[in-house]
PDB file of N, CA and C in Angstrom:
ATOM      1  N   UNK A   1      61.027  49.966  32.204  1.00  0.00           N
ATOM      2  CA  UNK A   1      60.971  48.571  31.788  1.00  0.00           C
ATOM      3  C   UNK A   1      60.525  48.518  30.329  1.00  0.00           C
ATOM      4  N   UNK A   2      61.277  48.113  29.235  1.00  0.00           N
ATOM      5  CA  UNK A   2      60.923  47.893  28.057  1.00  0.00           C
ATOM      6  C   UNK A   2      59.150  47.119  27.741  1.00  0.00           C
ATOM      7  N   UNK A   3      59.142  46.814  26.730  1.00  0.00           N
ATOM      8  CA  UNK A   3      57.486  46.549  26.551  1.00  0.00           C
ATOM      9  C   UNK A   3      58.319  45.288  25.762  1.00  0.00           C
ATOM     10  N   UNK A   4      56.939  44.371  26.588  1.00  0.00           N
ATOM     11  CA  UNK A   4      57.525  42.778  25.725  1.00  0.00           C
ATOM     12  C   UNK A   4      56.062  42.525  24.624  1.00  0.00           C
ATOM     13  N   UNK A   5      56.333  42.255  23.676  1.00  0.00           N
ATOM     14  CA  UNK A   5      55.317  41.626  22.957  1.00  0.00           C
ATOM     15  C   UNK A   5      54.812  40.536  22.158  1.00  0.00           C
ATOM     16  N   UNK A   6      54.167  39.306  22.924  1.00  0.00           N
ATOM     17  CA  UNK A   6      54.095  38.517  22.624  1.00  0.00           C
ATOM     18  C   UNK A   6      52.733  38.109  21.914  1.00  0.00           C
ATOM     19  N   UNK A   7      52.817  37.674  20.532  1.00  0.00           N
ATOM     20  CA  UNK A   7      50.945  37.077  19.592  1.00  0.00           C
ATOM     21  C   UNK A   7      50.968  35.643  19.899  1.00  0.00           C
ATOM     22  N   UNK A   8      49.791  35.324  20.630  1.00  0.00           N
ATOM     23  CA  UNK A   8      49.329  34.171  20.706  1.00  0.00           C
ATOM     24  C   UNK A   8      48.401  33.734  19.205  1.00  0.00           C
ATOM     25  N   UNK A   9      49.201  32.635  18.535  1.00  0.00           N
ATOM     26  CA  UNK A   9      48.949  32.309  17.637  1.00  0.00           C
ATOM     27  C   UNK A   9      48.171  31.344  17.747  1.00  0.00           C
ATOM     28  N   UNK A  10      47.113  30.481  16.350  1.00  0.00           N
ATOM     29  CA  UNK A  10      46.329  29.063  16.982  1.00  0.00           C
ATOM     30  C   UNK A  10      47.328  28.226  17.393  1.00  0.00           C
ATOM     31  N   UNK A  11      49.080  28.174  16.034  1.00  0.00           N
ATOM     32  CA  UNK A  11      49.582  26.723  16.817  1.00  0.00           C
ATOM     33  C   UNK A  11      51.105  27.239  17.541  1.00  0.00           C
ATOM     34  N   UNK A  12      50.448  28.254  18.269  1.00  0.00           N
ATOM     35  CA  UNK A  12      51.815  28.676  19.147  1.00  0.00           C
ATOM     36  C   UNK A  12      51.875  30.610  19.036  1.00  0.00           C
ATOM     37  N   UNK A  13      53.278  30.567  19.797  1.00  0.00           N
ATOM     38  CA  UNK A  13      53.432  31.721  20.950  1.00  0.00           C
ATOM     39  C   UNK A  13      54.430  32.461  19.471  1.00  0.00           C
ATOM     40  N   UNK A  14      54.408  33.459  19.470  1.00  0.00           N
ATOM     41  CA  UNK A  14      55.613  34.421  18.784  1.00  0.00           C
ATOM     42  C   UNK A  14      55.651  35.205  19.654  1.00  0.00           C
ATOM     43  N   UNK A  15      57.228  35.798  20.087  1.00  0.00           N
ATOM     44  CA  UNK A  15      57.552  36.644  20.853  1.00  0.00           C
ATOM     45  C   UNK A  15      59.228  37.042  20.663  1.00  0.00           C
ATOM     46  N   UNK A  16      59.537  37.952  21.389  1.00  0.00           N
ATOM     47  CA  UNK A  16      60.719  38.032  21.040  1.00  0.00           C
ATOM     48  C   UNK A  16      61.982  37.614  21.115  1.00  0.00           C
ATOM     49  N   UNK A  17      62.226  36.519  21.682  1.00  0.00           N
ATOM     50  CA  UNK A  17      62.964  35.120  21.332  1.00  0.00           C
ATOM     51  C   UNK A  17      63.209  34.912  20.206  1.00  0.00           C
ATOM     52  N   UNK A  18      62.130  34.359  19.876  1.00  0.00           N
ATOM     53  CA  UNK A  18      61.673  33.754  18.041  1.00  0.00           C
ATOM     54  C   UNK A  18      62.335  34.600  17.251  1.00  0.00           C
ATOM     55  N   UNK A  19      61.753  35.648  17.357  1.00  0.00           N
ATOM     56  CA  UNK A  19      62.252  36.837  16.797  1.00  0.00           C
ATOM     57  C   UNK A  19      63.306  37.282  16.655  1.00  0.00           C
ATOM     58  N   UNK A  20      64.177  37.278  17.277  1.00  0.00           N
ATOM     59  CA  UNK A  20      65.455  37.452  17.575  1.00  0.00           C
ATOM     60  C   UNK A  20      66.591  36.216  17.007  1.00  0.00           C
ATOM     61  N   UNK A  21      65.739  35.162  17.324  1.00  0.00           N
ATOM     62  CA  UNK A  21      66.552  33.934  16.642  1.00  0.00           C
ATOM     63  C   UNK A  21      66.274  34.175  14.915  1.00  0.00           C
ATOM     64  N   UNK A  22      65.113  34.681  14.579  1.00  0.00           N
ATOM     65  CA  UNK A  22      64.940  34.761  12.964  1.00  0.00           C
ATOM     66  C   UNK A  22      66.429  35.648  12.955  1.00  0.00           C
ATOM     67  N   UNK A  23      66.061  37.048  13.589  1.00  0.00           N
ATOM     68  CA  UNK A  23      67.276  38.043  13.270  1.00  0.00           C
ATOM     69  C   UNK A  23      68.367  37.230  12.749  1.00  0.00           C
ATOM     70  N   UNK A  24      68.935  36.612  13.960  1.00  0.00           N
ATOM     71  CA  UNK A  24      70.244  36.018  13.887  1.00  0.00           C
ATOM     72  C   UNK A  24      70.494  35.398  12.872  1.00  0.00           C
ATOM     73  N   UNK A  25      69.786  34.299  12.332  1.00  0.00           N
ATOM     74  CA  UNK A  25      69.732  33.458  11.509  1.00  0.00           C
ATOM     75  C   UNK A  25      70.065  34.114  10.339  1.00  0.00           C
ATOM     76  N   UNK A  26      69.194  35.364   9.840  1.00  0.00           N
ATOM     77  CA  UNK A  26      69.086  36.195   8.816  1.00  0.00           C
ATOM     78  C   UNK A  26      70.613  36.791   8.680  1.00  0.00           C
ATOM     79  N   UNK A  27      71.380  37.079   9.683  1.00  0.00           N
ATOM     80  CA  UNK A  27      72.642  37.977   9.641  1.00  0.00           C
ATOM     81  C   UNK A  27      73.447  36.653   9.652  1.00  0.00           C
ATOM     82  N   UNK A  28      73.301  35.899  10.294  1.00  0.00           N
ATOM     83  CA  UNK A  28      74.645  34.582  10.661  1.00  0.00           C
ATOM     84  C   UNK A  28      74.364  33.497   8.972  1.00  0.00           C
ATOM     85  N   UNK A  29      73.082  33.078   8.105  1.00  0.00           N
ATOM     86  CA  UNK A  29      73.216  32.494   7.660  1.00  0.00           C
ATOM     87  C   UNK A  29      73.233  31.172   8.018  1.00  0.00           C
ATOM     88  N   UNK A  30      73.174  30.967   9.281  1.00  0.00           N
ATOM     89  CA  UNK A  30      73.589  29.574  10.055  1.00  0.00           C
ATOM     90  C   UNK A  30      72.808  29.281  11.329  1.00  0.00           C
ATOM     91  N   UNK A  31      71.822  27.967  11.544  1.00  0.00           N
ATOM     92  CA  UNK A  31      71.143  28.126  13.372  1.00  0.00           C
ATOM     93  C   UNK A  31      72.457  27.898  13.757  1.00  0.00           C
ATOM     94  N   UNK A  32      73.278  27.243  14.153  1.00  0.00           N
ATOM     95  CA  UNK A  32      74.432  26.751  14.758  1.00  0.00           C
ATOM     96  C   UNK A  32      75.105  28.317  15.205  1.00  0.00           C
ATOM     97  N   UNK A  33      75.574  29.136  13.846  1.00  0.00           N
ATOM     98  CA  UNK A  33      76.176  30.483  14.639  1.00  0.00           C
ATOM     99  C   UNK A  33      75.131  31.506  15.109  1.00  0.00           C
ATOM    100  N   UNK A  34      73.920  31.411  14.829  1.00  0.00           N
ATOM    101  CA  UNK A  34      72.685  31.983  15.651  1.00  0.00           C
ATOM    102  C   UNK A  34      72.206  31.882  17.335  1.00  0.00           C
ATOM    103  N   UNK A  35      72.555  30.314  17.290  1.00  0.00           N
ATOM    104  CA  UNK A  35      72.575  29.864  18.743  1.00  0.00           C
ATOM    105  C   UNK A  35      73.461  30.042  19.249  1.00  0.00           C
ATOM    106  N   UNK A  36      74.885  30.511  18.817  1.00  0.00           N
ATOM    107  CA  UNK A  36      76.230  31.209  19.907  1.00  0.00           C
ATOM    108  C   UNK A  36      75.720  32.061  19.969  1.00  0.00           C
ATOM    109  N   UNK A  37      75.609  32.758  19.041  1.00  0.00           N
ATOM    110  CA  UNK A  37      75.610  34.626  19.026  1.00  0.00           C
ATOM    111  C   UNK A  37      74.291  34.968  20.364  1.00  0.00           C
ATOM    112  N   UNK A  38      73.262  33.991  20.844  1.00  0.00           N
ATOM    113  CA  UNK A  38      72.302  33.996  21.416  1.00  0.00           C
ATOM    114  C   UNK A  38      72.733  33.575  22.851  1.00  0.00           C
ATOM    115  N   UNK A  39      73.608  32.878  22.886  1.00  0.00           N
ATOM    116  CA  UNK A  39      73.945  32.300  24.224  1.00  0.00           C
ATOM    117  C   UNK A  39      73.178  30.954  24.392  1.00  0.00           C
ATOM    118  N   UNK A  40      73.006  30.344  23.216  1.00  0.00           N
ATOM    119  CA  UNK A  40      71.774  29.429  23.749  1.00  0.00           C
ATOM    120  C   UNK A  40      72.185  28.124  22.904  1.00  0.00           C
ATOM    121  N   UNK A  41      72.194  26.516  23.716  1.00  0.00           N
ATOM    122  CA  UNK A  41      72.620  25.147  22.924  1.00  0.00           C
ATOM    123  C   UNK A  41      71.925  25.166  21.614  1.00  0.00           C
ATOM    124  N   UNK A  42      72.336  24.939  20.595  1.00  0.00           N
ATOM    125  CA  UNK A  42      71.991  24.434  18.965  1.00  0.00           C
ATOM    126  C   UNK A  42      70.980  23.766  18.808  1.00  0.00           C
ATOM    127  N   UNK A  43      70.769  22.484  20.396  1.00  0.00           N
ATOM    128  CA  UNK A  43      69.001  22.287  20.101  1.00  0.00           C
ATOM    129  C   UNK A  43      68.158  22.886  20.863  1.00  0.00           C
ATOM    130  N   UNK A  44      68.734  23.764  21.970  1.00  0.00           N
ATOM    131  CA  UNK A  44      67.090  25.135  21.439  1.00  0.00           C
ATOM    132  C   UNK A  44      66.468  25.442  20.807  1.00  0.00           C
ATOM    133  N   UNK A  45      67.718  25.892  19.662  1.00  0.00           N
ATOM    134  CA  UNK A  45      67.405  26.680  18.892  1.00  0.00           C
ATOM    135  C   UNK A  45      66.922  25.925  17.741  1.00  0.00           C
ATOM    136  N   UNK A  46      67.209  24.674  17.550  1.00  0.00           N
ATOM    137  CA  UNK A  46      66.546  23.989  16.638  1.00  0.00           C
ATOM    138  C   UNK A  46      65.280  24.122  16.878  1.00  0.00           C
ATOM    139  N   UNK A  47      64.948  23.428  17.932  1.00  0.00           N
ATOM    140  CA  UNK A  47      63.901  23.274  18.877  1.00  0.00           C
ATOM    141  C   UNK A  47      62.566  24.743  18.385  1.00  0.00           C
ATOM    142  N   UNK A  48      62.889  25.763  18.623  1.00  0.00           N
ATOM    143  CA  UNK A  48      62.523  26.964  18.485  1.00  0.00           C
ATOM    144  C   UNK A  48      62.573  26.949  16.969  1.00  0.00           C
ATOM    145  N   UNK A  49      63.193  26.817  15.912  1.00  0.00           N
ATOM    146  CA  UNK A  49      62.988  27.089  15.101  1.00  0.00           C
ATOM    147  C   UNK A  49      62.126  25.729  14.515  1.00  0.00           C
ATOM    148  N   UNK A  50      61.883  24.840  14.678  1.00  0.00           N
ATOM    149  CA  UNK A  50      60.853  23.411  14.562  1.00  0.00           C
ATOM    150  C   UNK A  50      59.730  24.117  14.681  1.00  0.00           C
ATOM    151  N   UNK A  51      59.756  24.851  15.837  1.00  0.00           N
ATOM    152  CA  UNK A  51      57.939  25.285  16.203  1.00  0.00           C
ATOM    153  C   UNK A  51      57.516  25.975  15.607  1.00  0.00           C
ATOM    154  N   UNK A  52      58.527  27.503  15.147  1.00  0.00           N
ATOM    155  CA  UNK A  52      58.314  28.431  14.213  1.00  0.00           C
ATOM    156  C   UNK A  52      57.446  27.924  12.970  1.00  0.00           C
ATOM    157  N   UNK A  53      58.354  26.747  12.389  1.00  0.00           N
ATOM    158  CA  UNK A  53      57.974  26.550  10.809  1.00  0.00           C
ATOM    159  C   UNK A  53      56.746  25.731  11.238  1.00  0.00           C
ATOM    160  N   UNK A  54      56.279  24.969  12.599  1.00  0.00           N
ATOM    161  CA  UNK A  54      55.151  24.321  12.502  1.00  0.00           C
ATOM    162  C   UNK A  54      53.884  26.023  12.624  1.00  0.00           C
ATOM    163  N   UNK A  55      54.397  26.823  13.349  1.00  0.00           N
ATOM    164  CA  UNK A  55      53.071  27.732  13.459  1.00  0.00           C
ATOM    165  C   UNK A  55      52.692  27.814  12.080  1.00  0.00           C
ATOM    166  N   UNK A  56      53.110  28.187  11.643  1.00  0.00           N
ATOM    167  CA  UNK A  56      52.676  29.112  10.010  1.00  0.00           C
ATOM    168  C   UNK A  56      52.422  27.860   8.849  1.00  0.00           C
ATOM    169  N   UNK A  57      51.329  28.098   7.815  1.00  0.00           N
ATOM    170  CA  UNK A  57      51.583  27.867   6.862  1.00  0.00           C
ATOM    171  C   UNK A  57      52.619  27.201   5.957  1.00  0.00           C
ATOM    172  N   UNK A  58      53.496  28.499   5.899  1.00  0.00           N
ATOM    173  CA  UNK A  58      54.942  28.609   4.968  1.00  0.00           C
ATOM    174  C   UNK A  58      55.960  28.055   6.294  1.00  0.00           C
ATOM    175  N   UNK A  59      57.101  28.129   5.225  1.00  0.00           N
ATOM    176  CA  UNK A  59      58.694  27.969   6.484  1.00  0.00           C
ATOM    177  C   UNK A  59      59.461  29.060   6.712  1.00  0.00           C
ATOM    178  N   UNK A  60      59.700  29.974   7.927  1.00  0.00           N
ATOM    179  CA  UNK A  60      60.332  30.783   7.879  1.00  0.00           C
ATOM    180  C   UNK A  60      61.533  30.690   7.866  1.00  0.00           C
ATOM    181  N   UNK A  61      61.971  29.474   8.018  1.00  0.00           N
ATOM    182  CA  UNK A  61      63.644  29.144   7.598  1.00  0.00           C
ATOM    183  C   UNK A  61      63.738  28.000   6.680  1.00  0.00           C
ATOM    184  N   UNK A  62      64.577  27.871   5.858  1.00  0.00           N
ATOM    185  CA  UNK A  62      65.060  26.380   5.596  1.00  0.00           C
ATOM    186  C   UNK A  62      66.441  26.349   5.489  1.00  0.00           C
ATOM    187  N   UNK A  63      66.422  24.961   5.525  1.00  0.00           N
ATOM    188  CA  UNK A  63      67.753  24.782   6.063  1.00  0.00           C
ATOM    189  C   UNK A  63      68.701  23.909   4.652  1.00  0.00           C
ATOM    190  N   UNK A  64      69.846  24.359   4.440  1.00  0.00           N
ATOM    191  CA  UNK A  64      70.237  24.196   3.256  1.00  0.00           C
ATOM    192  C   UNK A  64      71.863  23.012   3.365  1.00  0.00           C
ATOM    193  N   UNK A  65      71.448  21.873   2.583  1.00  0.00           N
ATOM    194  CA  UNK A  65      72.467  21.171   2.640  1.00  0.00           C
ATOM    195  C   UNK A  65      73.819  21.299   2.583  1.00  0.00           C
ATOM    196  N   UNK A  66      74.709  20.912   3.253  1.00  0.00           N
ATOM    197  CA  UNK A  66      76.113  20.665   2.779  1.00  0.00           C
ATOM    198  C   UNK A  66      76.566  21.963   4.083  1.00  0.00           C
ATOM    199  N   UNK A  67      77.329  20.951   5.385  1.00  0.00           N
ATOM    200  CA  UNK A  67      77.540  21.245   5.712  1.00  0.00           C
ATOM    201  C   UNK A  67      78.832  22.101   6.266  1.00  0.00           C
ATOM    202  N   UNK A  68      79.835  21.767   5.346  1.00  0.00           N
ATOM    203  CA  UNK A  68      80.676  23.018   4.810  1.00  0.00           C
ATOM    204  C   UNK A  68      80.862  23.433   3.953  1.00  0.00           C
ATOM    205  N   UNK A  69      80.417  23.353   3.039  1.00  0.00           N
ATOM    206  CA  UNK A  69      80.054  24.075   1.799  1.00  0.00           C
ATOM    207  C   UNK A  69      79.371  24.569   1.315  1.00  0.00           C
ATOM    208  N   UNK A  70      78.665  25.550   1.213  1.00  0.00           N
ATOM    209  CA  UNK A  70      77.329  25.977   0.364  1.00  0.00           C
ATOM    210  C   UNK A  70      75.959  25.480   1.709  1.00  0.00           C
ATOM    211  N   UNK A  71      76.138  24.977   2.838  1.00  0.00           N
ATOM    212  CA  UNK A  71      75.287  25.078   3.601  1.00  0.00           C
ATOM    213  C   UNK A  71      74.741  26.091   4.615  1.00  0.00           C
ATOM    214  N   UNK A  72      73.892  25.684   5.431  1.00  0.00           N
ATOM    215  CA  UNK A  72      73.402  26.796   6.473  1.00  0.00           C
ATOM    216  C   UNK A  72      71.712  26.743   6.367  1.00  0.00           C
ATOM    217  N   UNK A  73      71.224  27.968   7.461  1.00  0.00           N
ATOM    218  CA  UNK A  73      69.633  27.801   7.362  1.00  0.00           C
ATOM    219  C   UNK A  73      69.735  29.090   6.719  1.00  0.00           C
ATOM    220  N   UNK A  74      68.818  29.775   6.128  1.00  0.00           N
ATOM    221  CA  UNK A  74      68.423  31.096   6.100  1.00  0.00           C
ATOM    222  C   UNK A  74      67.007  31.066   5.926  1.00  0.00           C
ATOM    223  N   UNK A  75      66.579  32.447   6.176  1.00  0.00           N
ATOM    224  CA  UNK A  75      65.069  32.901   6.077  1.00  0.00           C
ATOM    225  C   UNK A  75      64.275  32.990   5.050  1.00  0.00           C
ATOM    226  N   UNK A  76      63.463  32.776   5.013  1.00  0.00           N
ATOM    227  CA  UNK A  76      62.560  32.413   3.795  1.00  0.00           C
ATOM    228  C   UNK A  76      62.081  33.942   3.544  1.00  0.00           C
ATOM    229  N   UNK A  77      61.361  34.836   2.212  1.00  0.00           N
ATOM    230  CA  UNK A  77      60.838  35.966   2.088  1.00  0.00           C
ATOM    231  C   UNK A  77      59.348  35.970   3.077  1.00  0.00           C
ATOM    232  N   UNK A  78      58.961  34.970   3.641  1.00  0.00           N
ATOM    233  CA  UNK A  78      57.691  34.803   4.605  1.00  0.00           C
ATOM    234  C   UNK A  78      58.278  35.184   5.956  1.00  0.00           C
ATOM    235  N   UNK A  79      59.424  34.239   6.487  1.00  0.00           N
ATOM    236  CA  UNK A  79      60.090  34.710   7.710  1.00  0.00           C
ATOM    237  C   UNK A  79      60.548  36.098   7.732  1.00  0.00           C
ATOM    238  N   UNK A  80      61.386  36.823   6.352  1.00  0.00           N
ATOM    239  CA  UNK A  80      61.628  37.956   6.321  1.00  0.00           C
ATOM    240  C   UNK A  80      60.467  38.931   6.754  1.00  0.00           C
ATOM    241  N   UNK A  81      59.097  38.303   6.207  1.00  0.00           N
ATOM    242  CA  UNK A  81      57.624  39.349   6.728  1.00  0.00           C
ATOM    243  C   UNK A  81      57.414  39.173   7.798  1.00  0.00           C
ATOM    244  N   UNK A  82      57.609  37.795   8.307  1.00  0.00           N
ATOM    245  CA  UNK A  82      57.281  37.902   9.612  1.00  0.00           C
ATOM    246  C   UNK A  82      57.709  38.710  10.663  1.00  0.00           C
ATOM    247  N   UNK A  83      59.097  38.833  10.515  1.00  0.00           N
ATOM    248  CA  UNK A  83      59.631  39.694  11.499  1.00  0.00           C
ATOM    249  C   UNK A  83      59.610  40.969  11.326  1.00  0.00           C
ATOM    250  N   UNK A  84      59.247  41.537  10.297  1.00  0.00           N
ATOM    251  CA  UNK A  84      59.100  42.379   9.979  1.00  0.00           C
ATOM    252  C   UNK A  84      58.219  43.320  10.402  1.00  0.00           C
ATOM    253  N   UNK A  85      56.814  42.574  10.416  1.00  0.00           N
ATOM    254  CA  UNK A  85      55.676  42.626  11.054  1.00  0.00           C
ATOM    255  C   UNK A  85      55.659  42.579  12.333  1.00  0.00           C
ATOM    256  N   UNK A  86      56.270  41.895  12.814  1.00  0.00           N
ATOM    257  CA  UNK A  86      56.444  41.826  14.766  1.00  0.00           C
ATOM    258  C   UNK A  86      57.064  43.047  14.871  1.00  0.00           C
ATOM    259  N   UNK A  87      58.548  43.430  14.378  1.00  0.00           N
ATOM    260  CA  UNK A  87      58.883  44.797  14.438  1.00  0.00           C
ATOM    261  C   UNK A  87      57.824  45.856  14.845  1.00  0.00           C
ATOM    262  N   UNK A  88      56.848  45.974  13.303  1.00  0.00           N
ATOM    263  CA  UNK A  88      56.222  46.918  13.135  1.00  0.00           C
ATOM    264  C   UNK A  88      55.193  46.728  14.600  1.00  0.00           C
ATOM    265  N   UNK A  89      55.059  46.044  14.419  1.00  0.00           N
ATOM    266  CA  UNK A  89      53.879  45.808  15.956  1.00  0.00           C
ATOM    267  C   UNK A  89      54.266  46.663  17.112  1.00  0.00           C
ATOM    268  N   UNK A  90      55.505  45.543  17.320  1.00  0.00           N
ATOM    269  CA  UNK A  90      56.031  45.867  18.706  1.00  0.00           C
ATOM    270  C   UNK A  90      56.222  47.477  18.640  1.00  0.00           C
ATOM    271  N   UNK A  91      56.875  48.356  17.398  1.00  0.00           N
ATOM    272  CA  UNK A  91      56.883  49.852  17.931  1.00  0.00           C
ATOM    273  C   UNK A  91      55.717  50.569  17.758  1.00  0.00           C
ATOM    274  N   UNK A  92      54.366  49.986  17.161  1.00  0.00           N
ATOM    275  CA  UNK A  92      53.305  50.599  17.857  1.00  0.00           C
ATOM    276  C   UNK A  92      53.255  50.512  18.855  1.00  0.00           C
ATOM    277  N   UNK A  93      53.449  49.484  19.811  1.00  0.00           N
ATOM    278  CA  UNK A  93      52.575  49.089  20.721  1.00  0.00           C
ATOM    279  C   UNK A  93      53.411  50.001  21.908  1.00  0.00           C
ATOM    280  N   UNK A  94      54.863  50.255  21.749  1.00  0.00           N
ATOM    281  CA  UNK A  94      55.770  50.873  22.540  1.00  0.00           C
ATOM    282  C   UNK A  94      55.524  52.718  22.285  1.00  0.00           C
ATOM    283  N   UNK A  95      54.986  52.881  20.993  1.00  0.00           N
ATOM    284  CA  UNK A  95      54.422  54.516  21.106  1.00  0.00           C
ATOM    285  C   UNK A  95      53.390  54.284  21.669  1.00  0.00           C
ATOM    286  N   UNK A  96      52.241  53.246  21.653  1.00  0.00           N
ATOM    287  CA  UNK A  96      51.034  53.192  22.418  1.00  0.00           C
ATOM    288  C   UNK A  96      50.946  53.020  24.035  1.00  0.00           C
ATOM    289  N   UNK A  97      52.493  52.744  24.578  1.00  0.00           N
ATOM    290  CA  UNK A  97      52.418  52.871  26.027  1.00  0.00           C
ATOM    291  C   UNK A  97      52.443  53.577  26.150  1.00  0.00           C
TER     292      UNK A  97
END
């Protein structure tokens, strides 16, 4: 059974959901083609990404006008750490099982 790893934050949960939706976002450029590629409705994933940018400080996504042109969400260099950091976590914690 894989190792799940979830940080209980003060204003919320990170786990690998979240995480995975940053991924997407980061490769797709877009929540809309993030939430196909996920299997999951567009306001999930909104939804999920609302909470994200409320945990933290900073925004790990923003979302960029013009919706066929020059639009889309992408990741902020904070969201880029963030996941980055969960990464790094999670494969300690999977050599530490």
């Amino acid at each position: 059974m894989p190792l799940s790893l979830r940080i209980d934050l003060p204003a919320g949960r990170l786990g690998p959901g979240k995480v995975e939706l940053m991924e997407h976002i980061a490769r797709e450029g877009s929540l809309a083609a993030a939430a196909r590629a996920m299997g999951m409705s567009y306001k999930r994933a909104w939804e999920l990404l609302s909470a994200l940018n409320a945990m933290f400080e900073q925004p790990v996504a923003v979302t960029l006008p013009g919706r066929n042109v020059g639009g889309g969400t992408q990741l902020t260099p904070f969201g880029e750490r963030v996941v980055a950091l969960y990464r790094a976590a999670e494969r300690r914690a999977a050599q530490a099982s």
